[in-house]
Protein backbone atom coordinates (compact mmCIF):
# COMPACT_ATOMS: atom_id res chain seq x y z
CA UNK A 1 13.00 -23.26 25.30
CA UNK A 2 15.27 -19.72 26.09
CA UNK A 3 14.06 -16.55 25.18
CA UNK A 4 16.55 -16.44 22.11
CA UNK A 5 14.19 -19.62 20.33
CA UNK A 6 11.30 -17.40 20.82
CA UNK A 7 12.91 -14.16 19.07
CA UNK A 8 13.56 -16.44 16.32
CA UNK A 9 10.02 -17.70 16.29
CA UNK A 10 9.31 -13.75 16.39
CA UNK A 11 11.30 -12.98 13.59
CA UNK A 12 9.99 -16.36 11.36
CA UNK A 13 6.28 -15.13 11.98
CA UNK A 14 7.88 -11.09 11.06
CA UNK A 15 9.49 -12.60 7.70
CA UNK A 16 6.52 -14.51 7.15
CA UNK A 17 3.40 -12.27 8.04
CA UNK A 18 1.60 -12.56 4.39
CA UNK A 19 1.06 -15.96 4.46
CA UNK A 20 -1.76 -17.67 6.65
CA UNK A 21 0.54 -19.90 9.08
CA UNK A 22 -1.69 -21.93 11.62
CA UNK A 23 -0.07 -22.62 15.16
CA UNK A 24 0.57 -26.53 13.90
CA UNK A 25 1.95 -25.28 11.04
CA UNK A 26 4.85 -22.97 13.26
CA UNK A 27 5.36 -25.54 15.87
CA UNK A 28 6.40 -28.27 12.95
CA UNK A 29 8.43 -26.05 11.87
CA UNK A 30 10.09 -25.20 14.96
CA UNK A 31 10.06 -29.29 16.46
CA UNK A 32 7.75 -28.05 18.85
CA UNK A 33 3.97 -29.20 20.01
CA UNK A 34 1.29 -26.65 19.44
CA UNK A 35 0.54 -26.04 23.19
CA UNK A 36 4.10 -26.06 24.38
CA UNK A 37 5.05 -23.40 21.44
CA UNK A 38 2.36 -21.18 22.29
CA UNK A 39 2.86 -21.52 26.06
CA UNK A 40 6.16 -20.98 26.15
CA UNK A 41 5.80 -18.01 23.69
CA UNK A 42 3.62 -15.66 25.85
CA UNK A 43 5.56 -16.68 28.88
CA UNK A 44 8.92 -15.64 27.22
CA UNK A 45 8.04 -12.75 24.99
CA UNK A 46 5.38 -11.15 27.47
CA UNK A 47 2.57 -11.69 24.81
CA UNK A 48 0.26 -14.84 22.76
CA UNK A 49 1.17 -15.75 19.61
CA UNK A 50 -2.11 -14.44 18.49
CA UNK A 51 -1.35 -11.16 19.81
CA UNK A 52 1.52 -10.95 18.25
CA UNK A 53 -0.01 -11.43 14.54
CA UNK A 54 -2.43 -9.25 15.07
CA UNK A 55 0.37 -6.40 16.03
CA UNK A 56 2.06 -7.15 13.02
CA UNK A 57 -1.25 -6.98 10.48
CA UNK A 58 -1.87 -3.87 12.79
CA UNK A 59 1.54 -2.53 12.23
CA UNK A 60 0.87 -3.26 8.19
CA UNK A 61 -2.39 -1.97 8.05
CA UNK A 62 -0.98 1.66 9.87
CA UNK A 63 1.38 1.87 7.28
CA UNK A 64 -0.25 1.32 4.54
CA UNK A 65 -2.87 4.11 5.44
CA UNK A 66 0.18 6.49 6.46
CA UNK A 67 2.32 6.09 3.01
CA UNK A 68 -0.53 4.51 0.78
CA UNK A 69 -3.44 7.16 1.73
CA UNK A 70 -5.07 4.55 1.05
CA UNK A 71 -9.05 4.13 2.65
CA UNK A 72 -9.12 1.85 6.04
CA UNK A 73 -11.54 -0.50 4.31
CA UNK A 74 -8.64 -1.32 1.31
CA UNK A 75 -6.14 -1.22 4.31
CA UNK A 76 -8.18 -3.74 6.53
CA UNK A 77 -8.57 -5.96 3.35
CA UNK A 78 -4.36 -6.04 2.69
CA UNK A 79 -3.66 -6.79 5.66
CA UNK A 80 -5.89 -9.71 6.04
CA UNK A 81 -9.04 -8.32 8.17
CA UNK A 82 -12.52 -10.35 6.48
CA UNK A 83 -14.11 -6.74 6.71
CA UNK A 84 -13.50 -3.67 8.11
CA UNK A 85 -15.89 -4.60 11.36
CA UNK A 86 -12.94 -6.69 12.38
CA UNK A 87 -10.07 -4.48 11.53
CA UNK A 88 -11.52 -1.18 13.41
CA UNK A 89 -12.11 -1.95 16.52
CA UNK A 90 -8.34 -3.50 16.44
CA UNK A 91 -7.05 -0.14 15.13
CA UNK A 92 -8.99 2.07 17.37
CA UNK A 93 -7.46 -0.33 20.27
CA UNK A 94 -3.70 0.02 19.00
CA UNK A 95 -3.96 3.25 19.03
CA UNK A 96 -5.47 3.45 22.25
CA UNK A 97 -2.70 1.30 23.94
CA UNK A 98 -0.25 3.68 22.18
CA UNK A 99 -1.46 6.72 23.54
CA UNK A 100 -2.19 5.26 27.01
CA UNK A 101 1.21 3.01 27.18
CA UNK A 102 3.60 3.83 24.50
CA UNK A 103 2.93 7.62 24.08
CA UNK A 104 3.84 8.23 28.08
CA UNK A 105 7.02 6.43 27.96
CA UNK A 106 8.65 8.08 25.37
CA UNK A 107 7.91 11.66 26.98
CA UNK A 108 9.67 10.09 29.98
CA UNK A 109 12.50 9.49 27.55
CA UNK A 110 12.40 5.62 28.08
């Protein structure tokens, strides 16, 4: 599988980020088995699958506080966290690896 099938796969899980999708589910839909799908994923995009639905809920929940003021616990809830235990720590991480990873790279105008 090229890098271009996992962008699509990428994009799929993107356009379809509301709706609980298990790892069978995707690889059906992509002709693919489970482990090969999810192998193949991280070694082509640089990251799991898993990871990459939890940047995406991350990404929603971050917005929705930003232009919603809404509170973190109604945040963590819409984008799909059981409780705000699980959705903190995840936030407080994000914006961790932003500061530490993102943050220094685009003072070095990469």
């Amino acid at each position: 599988m090229s890098k271009a099938i996992m962008e699509e796969v990428a994009t799929y899980l993107r356009q379809h980020a509301d709706e609980e999708l298990s790892l069978t589910d995707l690889a059906e839909h992509f002709h693919y088995s489970p482990f090969h799908l999810s192998r193949t994923f991280k070694k082509k995009m640089g990251f799991s699958i898993k990871q990459y639905v939890e940047a995406l809920k991350m990404e929603k929940g971050i917005q929705e506080i930003v232009e919603s003021r809404q509170n973190v616990t109604e945040t963590s809830m819409e984008a799909g966290y059981d409780s705000l235990g699980s959705f903190f720590p995840i936030l407080l991480s994000s914006i961790l690896d932003f500061r530490l990873k993102i943050l220094p790279r685009i003072n070095q105008g990469l």
